[in-house]
Structures are given as structure tokens and as C-alpha cells.
Protein backbone atom coordinates (compact mmCIF):
# COMPACT_ATOMS: atom_id res chain seq x y z
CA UNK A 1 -67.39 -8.45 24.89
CA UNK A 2 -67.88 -12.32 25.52
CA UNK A 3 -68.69 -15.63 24.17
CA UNK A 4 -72.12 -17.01 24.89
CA UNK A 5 -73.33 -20.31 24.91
CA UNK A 6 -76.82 -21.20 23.66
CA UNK A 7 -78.64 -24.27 23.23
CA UNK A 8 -77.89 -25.21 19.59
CA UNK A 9 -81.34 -26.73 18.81
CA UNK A 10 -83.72 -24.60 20.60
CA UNK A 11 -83.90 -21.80 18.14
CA UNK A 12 -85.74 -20.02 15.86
CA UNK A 13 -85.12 -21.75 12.35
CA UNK A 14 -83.04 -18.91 10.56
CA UNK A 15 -81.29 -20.94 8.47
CA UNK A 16 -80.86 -24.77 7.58
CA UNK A 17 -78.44 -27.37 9.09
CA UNK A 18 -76.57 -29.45 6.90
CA UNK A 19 -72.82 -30.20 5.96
CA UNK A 20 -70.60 -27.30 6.75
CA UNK A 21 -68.87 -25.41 3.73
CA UNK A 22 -67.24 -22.28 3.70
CA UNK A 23 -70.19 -21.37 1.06
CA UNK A 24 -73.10 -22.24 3.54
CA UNK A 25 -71.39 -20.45 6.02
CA UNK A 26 -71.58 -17.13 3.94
CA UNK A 27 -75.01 -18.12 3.71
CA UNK A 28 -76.00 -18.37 7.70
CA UNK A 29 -74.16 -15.07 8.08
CA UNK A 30 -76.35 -12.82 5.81
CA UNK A 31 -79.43 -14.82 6.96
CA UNK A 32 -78.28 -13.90 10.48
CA UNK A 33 -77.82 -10.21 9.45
CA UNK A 34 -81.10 -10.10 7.17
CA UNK A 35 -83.06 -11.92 10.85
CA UNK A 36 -80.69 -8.45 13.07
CA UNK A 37 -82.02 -6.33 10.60
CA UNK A 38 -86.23 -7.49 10.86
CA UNK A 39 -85.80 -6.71 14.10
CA UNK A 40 -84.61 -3.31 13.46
CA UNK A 41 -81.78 -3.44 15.39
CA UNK A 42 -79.07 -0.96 14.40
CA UNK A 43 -75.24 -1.81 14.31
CA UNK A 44 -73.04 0.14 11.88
CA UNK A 45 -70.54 -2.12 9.69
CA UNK A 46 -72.12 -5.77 11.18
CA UNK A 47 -70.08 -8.00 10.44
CA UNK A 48 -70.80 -11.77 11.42
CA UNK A 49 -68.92 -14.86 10.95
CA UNK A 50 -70.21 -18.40 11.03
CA UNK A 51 -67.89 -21.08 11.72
CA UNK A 52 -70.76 -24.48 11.95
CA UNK A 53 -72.55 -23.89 15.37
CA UNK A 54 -70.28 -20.77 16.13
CA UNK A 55 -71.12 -17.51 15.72
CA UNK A 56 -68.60 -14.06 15.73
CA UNK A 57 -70.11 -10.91 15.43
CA UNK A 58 -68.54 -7.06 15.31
CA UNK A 59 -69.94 -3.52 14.74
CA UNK A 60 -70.72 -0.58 16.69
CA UNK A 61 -74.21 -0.89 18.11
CA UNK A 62 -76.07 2.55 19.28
CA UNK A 63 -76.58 1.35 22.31
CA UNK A 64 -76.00 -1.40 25.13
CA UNK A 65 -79.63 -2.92 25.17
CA UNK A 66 -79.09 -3.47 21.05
CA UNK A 67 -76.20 -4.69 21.47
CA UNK A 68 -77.35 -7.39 23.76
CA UNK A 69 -80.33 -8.01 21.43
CA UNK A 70 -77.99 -8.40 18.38
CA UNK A 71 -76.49 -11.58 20.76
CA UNK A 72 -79.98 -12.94 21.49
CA UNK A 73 -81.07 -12.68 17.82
CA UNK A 74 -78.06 -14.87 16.79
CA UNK A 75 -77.91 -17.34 19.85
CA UNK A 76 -81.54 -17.90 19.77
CA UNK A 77 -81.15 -19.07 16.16
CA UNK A 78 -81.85 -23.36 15.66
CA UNK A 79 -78.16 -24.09 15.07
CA UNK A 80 -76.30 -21.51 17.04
CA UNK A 81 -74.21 -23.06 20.32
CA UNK A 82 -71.84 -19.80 20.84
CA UNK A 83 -72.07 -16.27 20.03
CA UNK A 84 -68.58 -14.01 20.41
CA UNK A 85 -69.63 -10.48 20.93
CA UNK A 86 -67.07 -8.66 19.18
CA UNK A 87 -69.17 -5.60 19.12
CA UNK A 88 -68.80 -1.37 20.61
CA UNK A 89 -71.33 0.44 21.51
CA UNK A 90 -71.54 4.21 20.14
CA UNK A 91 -72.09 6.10 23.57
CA UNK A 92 -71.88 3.70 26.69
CA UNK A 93 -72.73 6.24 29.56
CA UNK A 94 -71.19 5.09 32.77
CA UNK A 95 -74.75 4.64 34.14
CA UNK A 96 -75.69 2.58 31.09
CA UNK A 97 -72.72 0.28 31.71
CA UNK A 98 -74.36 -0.54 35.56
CA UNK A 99 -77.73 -1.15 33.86
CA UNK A 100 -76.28 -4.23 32.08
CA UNK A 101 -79.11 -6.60 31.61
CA UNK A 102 -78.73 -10.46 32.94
CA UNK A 103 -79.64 -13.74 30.97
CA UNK A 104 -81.90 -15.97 31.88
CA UNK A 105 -82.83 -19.08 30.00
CA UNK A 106 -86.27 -20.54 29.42
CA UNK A 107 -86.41 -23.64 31.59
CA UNK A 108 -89.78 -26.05 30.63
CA UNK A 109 -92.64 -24.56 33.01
CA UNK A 110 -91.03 -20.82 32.84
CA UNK A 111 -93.32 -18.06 32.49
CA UNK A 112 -92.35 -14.50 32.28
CA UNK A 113 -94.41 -14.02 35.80
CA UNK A 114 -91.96 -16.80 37.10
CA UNK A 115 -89.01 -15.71 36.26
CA UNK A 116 -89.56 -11.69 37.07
CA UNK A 117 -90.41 -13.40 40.68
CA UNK A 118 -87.35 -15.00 40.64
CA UNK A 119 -85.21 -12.03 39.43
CA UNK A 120 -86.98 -8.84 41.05
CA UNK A 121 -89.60 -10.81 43.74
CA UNK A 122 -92.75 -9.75 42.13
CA UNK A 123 -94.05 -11.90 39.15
CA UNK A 124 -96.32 -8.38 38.13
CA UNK A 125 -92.88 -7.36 36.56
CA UNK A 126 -93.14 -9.43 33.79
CA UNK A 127 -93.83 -6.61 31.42
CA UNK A 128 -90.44 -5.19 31.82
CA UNK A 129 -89.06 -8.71 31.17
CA UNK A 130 -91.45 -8.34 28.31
CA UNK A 131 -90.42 -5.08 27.30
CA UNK A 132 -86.62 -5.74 27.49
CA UNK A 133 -86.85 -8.47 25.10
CA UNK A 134 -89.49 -6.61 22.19
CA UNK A 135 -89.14 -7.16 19.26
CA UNK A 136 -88.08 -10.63 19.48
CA UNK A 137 -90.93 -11.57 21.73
CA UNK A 138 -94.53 -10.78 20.01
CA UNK A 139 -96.28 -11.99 23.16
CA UNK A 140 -95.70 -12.53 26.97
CA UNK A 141 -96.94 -16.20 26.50
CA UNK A 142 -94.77 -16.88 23.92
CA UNK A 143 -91.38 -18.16 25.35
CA UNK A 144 -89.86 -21.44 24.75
CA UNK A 145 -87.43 -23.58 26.48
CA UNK A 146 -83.71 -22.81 25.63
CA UNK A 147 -84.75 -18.98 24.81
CA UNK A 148 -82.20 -16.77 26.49
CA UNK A 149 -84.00 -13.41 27.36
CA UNK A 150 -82.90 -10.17 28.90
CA UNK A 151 -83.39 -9.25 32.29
CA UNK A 152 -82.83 -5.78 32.98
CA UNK A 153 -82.03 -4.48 36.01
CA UNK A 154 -85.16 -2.42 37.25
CA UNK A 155 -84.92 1.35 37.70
CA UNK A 156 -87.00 3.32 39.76
């Protein structure tokens, strides 16, 4: 559980930005559930809340690594400064629970070579970088400043 900040305008365009009303707000929320759920990403009883740039989310997700996806959907959404992670997860295995993934965030020049050398000392680790972060990433070379991806910690 946690609040994360993002970089409100260095997002995927989910949903327009415009005056705030308790009506668009509705709106953001099931286009933030309808972009969770094209990335089949499984949380029973989602629930989101958007409050302008702030997003709350709750459910029980079936597992730690969707649960952290769930908060990358939303924060890397144009529009999105903060995501509360109000969510469970089903089954969290003790070792699962010391397998919690970092964050990193795309800095301009970042590859995924470049930042697996910064996090594990061998840019030919990009693939689990990669891996960690399908199916919001279609391709290794397709990262942007402002993304927040997953670094998992590696396992032999």
C-alpha cells in the first residue's frame, strides 16, 4: 500500500484533460479500468477513484507483480500525478513479498540496456526489465521519458 507520484503529462493519453467535474471524474475512472482490463490484468471488485490528477485504487489483485502493474497502468496515464494503492493481493507468499519489484523512471537517453546496467550491472538483462513490464511495453525500444517501469529483483 502507498501513494505514488508520476509525472502528470508523460502518459499514455487514456482519457482527456479538461475542467474537473464529479461527472468527468466517473468518466477517467472506467476509462482507467477499461485501459487495467486491455492489459488483462486481474483484480477482483476494482474499484478506482479519480479526484483531477489523483488517482485511488482498491481490489484484491492475484498476485504482487499485477498488482504493481495495475499502479503503472494508472500512473503512466497523461494526466495522472499520484496513484494510492489501496489494493490486497490474494496469496502474498512470504518469498513473493522479498521479490518486490523497484521503480525506475525513464530519464531522456534511457534504454532498457541502461538501466538493467544500472540496476543488476549487466545491460544483457534488459529482457527481464522487458519481461517485468509486458503487456504495457510492446517493444524493448519503446520507452519514453516519465514511464515508470518495474524492476524486478533477479532470481537465480
Amino acid at each position: 500500500m502507498g501513494i505514488f507520484s508520476f509525472i502528470k503529462n508523460a502518459g499514455a493519453s487514456v482519457f482527456g484533460i479538461g475542467k474537473t467535474t464529479e461527472e468527468e471524474n466517473a468518466e477517467k475512472s472506467g476509462q482507467l479500468r477499461d485501459a487495467i482490463a486491455s492489459h488483462q490484468l486481474e483484480v477482483a471488485d476494482l474499484s478506482i477513484e479519480v479526484d483531477d490528477d489523483a488517482v485511488k485504487i482498491w481490489g484484491e489483485a492475484t498476485d504482487l507483480a499485477t498488482k504493481e502493474k495495475v499502479v503503472l497502468v494508472a500512473g503512466n496515464t497523461n494526466g495522472v500525478a499520484s496513484v494510492e494503492d489501496n489494493m490486497s493481493v490474494k496469496e502474498v507468499a512470504v518469498v513473493e513479498e522479498a521479490l518486490m519489484a523497484q521503480f525506475h523512471t525513464v530519464a531522456k537517453g534511457d534504454t532498457l540496456g541502461k538501466i538493467a546496467k544500472e540496476y543488476y550491472g549487466n545491460a544483457m538483462k534488459y529482457p527481464v526489465i522487458f519481461e517485468a513490464n509486458k503487456p504495457m511495453l510492446s517493444h524493448p525500444d519503446k520507452i519514453y521519458p516519465g514511464q515508470v517501469l518495474r524492476i524486478p529483483p533477479l532470481v537465480d
